[in-house]
PDB file of N, CA and C in Angstrom:
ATOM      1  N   UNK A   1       0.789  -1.179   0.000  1.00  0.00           N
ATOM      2  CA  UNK A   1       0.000   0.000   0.000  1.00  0.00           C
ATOM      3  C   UNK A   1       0.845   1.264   0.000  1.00  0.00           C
ATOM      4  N   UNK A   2       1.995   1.019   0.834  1.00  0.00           N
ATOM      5  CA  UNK A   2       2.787   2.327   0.829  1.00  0.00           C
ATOM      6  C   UNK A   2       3.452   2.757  -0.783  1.00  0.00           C
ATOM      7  N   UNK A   3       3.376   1.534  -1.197  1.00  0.00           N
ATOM      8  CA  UNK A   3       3.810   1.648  -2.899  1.00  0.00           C
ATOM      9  C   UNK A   3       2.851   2.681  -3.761  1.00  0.00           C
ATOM     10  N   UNK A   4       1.767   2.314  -3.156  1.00  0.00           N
ATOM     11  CA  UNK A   4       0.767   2.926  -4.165  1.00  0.00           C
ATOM     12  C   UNK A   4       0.530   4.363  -3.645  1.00  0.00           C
ATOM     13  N   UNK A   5       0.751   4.923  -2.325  1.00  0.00           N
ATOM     14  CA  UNK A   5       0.665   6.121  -2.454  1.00  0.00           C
ATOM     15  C   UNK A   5       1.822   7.030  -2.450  1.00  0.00           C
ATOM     16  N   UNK A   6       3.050   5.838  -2.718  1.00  0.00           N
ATOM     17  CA  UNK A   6       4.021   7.183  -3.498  1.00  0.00           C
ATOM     18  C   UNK A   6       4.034   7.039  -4.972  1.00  0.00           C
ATOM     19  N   UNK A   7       3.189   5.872  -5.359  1.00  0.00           N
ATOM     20  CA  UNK A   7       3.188   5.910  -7.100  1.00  0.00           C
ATOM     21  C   UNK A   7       1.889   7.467  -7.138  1.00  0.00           C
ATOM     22  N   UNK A   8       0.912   7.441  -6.463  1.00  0.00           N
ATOM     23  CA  UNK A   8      -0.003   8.572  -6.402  1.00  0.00           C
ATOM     24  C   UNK A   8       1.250   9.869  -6.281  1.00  0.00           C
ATOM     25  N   UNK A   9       2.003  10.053  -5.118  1.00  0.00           N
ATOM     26  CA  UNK A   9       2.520  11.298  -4.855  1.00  0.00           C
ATOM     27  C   UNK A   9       3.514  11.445  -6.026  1.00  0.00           C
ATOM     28  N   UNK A  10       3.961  10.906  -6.740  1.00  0.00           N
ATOM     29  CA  UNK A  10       5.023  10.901  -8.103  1.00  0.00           C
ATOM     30  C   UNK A  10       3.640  10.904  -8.927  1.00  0.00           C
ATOM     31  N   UNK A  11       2.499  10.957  -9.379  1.00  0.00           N
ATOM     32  CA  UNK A  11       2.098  11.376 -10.753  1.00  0.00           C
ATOM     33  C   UNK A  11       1.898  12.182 -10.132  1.00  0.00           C
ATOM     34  N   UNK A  12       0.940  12.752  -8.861  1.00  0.00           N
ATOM     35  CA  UNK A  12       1.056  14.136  -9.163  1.00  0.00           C
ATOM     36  C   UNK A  12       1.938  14.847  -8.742  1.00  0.00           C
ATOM     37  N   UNK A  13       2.880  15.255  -8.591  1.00  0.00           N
ATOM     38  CA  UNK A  13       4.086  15.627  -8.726  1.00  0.00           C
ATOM     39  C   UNK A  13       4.157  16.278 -10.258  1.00  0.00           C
ATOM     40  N   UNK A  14       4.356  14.633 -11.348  1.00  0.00           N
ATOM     41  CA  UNK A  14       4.521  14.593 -12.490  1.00  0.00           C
ATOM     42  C   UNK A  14       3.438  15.909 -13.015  1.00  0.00           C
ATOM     43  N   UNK A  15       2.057  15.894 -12.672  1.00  0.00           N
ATOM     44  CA  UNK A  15       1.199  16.455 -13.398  1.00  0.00           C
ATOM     45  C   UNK A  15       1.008  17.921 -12.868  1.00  0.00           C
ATOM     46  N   UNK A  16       1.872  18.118 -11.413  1.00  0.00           N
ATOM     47  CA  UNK A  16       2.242  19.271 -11.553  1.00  0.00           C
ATOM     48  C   UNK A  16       3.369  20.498 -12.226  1.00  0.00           C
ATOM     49  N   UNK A  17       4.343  19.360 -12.544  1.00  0.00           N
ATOM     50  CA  UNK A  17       5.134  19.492 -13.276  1.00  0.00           C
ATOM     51  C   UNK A  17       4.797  20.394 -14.699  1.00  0.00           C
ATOM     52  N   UNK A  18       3.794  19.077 -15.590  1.00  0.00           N
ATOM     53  CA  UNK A  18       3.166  19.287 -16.425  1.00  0.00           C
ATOM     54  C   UNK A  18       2.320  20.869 -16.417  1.00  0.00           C
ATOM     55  N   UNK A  19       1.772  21.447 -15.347  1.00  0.00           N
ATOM     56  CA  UNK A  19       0.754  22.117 -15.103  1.00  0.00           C
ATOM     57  C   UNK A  19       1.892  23.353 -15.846  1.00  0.00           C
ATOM     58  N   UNK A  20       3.095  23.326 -14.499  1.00  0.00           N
ATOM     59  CA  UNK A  20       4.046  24.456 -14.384  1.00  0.00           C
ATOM     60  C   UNK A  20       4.822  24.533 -15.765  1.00  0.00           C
ATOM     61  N   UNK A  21       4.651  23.584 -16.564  1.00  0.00           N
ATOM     62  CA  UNK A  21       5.347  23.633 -18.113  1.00  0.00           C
ATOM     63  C   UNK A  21       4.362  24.389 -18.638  1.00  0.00           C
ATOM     64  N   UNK A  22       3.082  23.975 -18.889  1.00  0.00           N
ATOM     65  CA  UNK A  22       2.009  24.821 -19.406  1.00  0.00           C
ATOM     66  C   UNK A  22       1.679  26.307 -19.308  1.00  0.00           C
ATOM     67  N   UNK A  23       2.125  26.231 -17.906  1.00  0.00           N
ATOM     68  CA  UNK A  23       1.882  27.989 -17.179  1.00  0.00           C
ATOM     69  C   UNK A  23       2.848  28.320 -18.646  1.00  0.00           C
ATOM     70  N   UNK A  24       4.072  28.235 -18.111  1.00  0.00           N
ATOM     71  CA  UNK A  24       5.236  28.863 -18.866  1.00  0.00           C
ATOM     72  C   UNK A  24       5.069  28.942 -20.317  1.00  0.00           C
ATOM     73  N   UNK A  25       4.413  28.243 -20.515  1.00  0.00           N
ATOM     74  CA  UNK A  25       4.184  28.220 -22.253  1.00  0.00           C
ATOM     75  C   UNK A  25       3.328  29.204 -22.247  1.00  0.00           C
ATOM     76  N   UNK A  26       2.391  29.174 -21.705  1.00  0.00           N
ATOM     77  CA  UNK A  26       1.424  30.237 -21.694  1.00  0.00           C
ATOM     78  C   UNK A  26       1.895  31.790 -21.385  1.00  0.00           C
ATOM     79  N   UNK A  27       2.386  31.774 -20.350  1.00  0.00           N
ATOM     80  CA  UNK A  27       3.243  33.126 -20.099  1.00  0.00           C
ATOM     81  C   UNK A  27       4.259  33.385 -21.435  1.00  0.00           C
ATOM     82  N   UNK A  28       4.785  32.875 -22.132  1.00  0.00           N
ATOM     83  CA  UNK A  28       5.829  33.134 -23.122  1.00  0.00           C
ATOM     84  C   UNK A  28       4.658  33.728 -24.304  1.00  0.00           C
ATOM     85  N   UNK A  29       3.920  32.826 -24.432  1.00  0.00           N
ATOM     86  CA  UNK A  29       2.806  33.254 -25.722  1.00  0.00           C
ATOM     87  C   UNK A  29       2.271  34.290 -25.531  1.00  0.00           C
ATOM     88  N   UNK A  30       1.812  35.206 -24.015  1.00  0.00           N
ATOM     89  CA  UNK A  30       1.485  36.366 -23.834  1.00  0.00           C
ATOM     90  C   UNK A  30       2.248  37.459 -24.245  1.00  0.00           C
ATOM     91  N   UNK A  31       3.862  36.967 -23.591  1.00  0.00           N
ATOM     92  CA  UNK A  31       5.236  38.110 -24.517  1.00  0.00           C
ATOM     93  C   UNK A  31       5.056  37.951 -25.473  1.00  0.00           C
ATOM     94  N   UNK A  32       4.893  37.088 -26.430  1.00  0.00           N
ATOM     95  CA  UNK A  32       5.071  36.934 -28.078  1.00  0.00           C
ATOM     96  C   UNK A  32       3.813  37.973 -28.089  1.00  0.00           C
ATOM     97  N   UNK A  33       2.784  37.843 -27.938  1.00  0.00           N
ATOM     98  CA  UNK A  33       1.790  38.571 -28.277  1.00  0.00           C
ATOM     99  C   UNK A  33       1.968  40.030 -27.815  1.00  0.00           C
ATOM    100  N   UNK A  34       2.797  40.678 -26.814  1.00  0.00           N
ATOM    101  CA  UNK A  34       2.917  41.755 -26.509  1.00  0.00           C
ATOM    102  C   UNK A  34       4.119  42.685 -27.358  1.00  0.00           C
ATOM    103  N   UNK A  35       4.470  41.604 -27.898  1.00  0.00           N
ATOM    104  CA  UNK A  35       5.509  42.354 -28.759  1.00  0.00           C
ATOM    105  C   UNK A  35       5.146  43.574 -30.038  1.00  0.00           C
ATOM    106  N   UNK A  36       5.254  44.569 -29.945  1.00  0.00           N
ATOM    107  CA  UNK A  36       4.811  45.102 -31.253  1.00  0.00           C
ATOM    108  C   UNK A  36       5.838  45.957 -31.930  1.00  0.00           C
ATOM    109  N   UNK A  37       5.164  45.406 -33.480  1.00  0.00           N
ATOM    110  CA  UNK A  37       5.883  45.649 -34.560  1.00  0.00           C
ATOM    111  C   UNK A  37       6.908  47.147 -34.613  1.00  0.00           C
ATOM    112  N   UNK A  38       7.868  47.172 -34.952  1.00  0.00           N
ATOM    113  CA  UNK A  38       8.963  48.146 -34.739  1.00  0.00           C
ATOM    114  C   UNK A  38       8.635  49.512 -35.445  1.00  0.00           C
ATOM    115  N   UNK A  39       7.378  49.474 -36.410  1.00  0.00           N
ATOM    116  CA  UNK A  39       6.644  50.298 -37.725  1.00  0.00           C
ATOM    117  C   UNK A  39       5.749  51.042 -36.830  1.00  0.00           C
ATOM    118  N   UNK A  40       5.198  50.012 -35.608  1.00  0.00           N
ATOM    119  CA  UNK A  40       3.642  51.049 -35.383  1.00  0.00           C
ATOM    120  C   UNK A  40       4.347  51.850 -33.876  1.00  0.00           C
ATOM    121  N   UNK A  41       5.731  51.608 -33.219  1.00  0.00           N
ATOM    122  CA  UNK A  41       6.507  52.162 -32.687  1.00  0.00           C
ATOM    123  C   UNK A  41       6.842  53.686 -33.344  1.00  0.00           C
ATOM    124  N   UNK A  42       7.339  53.338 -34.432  1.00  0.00           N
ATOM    125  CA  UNK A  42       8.406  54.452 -35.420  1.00  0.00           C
ATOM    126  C   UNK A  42       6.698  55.472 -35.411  1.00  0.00           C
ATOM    127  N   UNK A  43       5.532  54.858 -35.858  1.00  0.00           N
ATOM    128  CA  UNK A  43       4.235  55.780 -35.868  1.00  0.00           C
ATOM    129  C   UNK A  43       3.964  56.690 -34.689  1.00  0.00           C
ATOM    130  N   UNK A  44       3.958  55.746 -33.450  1.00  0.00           N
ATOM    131  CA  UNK A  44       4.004  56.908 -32.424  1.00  0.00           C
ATOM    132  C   UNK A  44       5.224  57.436 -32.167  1.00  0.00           C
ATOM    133  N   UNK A  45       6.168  57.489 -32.484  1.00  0.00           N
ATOM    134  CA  UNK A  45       7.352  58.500 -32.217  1.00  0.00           C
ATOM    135  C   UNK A  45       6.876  59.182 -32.695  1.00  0.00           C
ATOM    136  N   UNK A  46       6.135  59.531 -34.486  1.00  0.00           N
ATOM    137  CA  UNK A  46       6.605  60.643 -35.459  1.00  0.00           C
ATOM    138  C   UNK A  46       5.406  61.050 -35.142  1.00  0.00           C
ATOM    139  N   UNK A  47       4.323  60.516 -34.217  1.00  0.00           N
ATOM    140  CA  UNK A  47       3.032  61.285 -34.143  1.00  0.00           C
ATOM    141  C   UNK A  47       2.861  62.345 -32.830  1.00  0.00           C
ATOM    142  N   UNK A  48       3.474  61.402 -32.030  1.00  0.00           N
ATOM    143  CA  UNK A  48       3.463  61.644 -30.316  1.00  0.00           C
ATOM    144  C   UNK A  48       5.006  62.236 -29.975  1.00  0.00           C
ATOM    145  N   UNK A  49       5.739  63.178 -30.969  1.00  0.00           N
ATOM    146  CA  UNK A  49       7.203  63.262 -30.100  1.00  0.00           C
ATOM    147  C   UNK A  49       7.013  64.345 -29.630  1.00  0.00           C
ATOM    148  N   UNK A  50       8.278  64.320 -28.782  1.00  0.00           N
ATOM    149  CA  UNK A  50       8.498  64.995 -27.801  1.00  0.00           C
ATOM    150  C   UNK A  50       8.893  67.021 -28.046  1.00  0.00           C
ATOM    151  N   UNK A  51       8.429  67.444 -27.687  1.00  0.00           N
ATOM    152  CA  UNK A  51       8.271  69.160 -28.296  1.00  0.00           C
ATOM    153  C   UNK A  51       8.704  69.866 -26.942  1.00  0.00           C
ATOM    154  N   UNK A  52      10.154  70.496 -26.808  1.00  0.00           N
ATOM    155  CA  UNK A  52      10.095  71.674 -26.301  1.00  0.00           C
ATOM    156  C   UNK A  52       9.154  72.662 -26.134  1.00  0.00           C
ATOM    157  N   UNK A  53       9.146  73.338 -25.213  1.00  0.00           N
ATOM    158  CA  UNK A  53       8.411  74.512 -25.149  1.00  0.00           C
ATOM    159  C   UNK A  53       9.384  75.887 -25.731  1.00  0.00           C
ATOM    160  N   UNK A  54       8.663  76.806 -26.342  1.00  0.00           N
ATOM    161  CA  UNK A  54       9.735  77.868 -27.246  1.00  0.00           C
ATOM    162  C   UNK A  54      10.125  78.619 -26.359  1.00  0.00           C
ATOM    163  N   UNK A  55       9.988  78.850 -24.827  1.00  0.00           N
ATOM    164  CA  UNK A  55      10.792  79.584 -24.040  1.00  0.00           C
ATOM    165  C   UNK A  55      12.495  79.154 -24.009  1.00  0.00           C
ATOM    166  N   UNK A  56      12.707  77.580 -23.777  1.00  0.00           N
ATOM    167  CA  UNK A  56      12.926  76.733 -23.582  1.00  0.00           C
ATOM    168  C   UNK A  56      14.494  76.743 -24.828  1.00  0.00           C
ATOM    169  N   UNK A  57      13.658  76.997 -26.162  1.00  0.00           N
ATOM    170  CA  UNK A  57      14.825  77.176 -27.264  1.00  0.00           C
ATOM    171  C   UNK A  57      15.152  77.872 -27.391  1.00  0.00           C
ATOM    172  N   UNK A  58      16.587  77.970 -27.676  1.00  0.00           N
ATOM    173  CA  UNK A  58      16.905  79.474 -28.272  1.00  0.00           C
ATOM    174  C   UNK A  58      17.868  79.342 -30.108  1.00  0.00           C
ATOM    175  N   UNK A  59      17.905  80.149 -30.578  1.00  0.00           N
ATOM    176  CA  UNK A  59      18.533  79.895 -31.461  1.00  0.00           C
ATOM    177  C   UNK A  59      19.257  80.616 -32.253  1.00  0.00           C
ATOM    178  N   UNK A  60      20.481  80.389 -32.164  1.00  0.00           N
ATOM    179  CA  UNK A  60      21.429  81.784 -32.354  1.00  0.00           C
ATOM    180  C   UNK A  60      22.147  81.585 -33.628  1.00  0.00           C
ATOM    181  N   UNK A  61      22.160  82.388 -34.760  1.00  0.00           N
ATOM    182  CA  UNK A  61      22.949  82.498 -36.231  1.00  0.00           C
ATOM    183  C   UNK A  61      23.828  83.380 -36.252  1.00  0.00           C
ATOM    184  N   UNK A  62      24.884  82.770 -36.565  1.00  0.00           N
ATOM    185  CA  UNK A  62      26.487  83.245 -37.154  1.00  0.00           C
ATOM    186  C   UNK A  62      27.064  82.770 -38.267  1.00  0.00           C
ATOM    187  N   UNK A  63      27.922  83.587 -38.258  1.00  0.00           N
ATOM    188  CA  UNK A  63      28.281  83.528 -39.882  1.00  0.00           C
ATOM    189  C   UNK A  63      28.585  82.262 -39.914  1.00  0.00           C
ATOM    190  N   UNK A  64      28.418  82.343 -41.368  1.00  0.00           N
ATOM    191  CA  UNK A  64      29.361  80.704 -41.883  1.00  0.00           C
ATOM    192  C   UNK A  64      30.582  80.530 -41.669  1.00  0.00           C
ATOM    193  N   UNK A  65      31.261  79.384 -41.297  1.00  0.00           N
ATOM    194  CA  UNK A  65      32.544  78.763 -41.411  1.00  0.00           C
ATOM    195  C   UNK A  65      32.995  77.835 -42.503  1.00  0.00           C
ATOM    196  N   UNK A  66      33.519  78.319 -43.778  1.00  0.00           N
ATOM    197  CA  UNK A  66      33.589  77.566 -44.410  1.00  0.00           C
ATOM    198  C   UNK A  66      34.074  75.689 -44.304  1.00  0.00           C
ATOM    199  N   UNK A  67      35.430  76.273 -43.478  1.00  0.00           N
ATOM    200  CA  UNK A  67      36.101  75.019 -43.559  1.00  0.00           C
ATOM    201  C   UNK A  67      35.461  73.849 -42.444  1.00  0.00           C
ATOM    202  N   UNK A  68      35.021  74.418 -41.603  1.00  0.00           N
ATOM    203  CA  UNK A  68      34.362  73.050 -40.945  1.00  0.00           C
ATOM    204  C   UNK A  68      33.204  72.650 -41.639  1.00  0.00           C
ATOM    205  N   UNK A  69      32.771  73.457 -42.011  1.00  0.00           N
ATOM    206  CA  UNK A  69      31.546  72.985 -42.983  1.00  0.00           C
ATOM    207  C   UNK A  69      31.852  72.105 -43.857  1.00  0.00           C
ATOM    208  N   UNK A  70      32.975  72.466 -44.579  1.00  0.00           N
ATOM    209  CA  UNK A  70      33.577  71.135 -45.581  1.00  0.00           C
ATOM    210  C   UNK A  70      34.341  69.574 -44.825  1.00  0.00           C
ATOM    211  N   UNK A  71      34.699  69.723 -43.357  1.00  0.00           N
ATOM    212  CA  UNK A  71      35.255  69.363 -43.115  1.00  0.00           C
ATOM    213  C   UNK A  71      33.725  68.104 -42.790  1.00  0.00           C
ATOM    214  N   UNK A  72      33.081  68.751 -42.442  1.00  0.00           N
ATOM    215  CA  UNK A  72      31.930  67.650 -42.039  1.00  0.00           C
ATOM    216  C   UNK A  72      31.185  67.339 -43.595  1.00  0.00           C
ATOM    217  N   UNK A  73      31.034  68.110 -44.328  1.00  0.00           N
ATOM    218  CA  UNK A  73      30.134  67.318 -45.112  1.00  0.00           C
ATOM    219  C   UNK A  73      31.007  66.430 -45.790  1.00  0.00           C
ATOM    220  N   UNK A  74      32.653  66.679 -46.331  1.00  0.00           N
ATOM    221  CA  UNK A  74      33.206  65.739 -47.181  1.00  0.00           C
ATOM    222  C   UNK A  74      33.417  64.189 -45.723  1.00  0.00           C
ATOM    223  N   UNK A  75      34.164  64.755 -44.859  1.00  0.00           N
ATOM    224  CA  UNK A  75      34.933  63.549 -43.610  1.00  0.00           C
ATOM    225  C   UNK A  75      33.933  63.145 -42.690  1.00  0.00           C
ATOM    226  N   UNK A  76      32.745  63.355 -42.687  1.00  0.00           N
ATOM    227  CA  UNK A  76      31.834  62.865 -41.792  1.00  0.00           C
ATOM    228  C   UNK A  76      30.693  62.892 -42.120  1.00  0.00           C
ATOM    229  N   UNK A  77      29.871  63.222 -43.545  1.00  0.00           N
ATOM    230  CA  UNK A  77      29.199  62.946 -44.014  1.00  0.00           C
ATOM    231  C   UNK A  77      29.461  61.819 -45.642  1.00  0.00           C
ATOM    232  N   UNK A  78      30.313  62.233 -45.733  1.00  0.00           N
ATOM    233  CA  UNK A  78      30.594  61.399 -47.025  1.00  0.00           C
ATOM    234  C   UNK A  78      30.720  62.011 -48.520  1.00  0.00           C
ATOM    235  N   UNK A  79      30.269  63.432 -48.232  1.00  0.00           N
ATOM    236  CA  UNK A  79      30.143  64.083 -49.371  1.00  0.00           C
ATOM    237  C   UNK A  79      31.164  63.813 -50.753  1.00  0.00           C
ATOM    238  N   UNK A  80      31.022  64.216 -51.946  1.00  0.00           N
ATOM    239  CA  UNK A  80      31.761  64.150 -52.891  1.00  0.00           C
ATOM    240  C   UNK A  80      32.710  65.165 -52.498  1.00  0.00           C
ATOM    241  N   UNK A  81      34.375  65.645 -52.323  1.00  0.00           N
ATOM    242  CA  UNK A  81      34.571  66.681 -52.590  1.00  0.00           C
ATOM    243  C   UNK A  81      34.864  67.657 -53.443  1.00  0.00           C
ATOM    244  N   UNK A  82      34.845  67.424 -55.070  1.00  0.00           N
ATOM    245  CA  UNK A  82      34.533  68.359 -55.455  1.00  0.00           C
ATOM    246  C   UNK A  82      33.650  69.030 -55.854  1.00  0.00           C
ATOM    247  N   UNK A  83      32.217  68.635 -55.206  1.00  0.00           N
ATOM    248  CA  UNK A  83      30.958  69.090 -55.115  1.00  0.00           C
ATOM    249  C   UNK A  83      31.019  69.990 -54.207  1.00  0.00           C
ATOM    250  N   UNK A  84      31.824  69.799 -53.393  1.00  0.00           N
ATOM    251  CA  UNK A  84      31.445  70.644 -51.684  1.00  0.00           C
ATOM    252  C   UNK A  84      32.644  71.893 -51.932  1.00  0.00           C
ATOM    253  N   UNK A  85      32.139  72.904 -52.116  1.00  0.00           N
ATOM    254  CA  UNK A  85      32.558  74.170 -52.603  1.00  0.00           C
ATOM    255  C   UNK A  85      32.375  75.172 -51.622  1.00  0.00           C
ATOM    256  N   UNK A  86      32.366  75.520 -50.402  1.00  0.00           N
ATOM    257  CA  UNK A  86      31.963  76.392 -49.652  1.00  0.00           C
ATOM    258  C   UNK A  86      32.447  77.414 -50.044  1.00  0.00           C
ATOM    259  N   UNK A  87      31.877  78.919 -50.547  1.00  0.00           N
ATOM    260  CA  UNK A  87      31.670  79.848 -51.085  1.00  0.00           C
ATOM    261  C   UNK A  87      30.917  80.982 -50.615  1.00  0.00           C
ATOM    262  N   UNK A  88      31.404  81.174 -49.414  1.00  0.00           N
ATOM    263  CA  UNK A  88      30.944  82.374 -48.700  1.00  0.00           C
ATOM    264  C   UNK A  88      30.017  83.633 -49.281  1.00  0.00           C
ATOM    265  N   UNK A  89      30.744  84.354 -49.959  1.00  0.00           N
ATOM    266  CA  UNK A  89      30.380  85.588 -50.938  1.00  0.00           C
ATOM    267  C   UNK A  89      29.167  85.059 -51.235  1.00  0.00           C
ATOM    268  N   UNK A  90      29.341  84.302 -51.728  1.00  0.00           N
ATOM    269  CA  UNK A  90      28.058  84.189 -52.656  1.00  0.00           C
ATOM    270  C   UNK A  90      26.912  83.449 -51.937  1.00  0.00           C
ATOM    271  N   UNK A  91      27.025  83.025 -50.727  1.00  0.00           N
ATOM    272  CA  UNK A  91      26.459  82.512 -49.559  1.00  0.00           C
ATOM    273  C   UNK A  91      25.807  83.761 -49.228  1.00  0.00           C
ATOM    274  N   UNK A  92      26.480  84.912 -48.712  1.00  0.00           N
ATOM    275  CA  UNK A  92      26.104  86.119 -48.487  1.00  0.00           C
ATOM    276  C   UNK A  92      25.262  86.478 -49.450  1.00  0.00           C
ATOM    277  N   UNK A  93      25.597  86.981 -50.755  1.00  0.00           N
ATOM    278  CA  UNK A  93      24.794  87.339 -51.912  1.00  0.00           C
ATOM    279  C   UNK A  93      23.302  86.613 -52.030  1.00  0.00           C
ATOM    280  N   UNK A  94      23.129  85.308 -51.778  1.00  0.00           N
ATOM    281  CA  UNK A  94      22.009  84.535 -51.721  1.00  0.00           C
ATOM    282  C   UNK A  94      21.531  85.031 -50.323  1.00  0.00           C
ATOM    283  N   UNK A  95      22.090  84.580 -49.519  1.00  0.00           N
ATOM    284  CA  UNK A  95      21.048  85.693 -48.201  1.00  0.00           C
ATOM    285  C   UNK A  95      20.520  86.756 -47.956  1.00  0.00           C
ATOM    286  N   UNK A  96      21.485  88.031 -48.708  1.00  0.00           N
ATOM    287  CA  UNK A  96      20.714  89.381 -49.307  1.00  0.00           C
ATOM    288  C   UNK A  96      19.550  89.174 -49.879  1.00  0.00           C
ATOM    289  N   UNK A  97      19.960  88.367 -50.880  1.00  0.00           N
ATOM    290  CA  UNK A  97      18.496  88.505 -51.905  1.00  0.00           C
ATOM    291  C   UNK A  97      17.411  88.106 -51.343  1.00  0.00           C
ATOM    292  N   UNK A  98      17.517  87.224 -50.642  1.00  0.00           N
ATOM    293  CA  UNK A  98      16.165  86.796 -49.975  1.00  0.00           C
ATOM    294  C   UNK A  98      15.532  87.538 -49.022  1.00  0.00           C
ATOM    295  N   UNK A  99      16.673  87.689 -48.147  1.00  0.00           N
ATOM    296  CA  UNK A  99      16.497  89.063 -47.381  1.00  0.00           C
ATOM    297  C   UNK A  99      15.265  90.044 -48.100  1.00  0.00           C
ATOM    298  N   UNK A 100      16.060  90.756 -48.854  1.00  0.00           N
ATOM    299  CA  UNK A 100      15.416  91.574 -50.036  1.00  0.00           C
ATOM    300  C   UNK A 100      13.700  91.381 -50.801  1.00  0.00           C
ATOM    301  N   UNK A 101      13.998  89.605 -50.975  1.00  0.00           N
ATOM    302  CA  UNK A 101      12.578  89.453 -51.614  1.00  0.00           C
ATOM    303  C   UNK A 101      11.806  89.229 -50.072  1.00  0.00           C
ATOM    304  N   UNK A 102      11.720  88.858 -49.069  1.00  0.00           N
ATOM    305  CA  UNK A 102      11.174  88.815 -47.953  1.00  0.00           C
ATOM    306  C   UNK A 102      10.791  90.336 -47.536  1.00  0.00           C
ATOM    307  N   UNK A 103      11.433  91.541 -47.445  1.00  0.00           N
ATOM    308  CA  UNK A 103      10.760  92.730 -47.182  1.00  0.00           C
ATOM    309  C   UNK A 103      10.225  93.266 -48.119  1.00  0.00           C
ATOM    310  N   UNK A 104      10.199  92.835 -49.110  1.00  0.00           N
ATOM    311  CA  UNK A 104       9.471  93.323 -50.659  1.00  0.00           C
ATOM    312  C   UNK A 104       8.126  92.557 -50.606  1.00  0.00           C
ATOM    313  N   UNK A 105       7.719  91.347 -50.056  1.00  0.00           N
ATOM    314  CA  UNK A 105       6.809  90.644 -50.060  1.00  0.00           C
ATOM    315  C   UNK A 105       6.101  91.508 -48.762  1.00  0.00           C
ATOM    316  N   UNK A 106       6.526  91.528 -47.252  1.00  0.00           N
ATOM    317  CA  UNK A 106       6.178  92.204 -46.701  1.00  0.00           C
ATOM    318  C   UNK A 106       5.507  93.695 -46.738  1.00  0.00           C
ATOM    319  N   UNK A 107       6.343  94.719 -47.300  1.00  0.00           N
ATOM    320  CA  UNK A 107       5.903  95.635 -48.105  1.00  0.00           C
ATOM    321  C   UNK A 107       4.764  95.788 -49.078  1.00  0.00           C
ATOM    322  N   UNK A 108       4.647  94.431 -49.716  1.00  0.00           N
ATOM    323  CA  UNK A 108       3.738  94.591 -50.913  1.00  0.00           C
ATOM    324  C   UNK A 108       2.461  94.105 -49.808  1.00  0.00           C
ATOM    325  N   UNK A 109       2.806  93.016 -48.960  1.00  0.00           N
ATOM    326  CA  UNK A 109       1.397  93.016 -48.093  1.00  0.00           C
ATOM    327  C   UNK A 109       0.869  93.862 -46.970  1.00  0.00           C
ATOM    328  N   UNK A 110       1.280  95.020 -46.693  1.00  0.00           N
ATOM    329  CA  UNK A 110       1.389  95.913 -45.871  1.00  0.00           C
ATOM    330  C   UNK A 110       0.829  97.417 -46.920  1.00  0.00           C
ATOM    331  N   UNK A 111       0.963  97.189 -48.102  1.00  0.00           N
ATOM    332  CA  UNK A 111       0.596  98.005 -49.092  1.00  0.00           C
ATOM    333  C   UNK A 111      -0.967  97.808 -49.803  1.00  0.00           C
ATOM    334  N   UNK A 112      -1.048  95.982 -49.508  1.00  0.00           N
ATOM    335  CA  UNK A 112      -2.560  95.907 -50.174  1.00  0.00           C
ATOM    336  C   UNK A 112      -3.269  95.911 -49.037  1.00  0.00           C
ATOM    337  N   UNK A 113      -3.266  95.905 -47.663  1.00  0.00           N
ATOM    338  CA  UNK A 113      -4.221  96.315 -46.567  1.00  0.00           C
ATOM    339  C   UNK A 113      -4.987  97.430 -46.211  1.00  0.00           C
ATOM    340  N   UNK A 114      -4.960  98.374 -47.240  1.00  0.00           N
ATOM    341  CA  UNK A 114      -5.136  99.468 -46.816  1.00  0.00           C
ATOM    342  C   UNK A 114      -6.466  99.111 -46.353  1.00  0.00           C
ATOM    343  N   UNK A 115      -7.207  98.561 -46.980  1.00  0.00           N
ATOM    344  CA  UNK A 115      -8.601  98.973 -46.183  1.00  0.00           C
ATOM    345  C   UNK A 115      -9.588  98.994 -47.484  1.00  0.00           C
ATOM    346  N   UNK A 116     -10.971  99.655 -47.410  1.00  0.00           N
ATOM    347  CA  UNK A 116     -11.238  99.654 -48.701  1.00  0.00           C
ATOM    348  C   UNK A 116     -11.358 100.414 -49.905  1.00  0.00           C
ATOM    349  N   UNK A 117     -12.062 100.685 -50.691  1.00  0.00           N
ATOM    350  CA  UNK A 117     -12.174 101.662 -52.114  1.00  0.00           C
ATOM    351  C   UNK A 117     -11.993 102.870 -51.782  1.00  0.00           C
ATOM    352  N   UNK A 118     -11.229 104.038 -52.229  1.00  0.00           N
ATOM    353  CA  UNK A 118     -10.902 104.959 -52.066  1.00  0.00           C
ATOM    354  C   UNK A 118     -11.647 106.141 -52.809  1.00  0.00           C
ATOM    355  N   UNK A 119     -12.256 107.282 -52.390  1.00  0.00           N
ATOM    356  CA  UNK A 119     -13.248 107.883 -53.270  1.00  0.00           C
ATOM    357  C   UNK A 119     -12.506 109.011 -53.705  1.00  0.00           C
TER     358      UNK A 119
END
């Protein structure tokens, strides 16, 4: 008789065994299922990111430096170098002009506000 109730205490044992394999399978299939795709991640970054407040930024412009400028786009970006021409003057010259067409646009909309028909 004592045989038979340690053949009883060894199956279940065994079938707890069994139980605690199952848990675990089960718990693993919940991670598999919690996993999500690396795409609908990248979606909430580019939907939900993170935004300073504009007190917060500041943002300060100085002149150009040619040579580090070349120095990064050819040695640390990869650039072609004889594409990468840094050319100040004419860096300047292109910023005038815009300059220029930006208060001319301003001007011209500051000119059609007047208001209405004139008698």
């Amino acid at each position: 008789m004592d045989e038979d109730k340690k053949k009883a205490a060894k199956e279940a044992d065994t079938d707890d065994e069994g139980e605690d394999a199952a848990k675990e399978e089960k718990e693993e299939d919940d991670d598999e299922e919690e996993l999500i795709p690396v795409f609908v991640e990248a979606r909430r970054l580019f939907n939900h990111h993170e935004v300073l407040p504009n007190d917060e930024v500041e943002l300060k412009w100085t002149e150009c430096q040619p040579e580090p400028l070349r120095t990064f786009l050819v040695d640390d970006m990869g650039f072609n170098p004889d594409r990468v021409k840094p050319n100040p003057e004419a860096d300047k010259k292109r910023a005038a002009k815009r300059k220029a067409e930006k208060e001319a646009e301003k001007a011209k909309k500051k000119k059609g506000k007047g208001g209405g028909k004139k008698k």
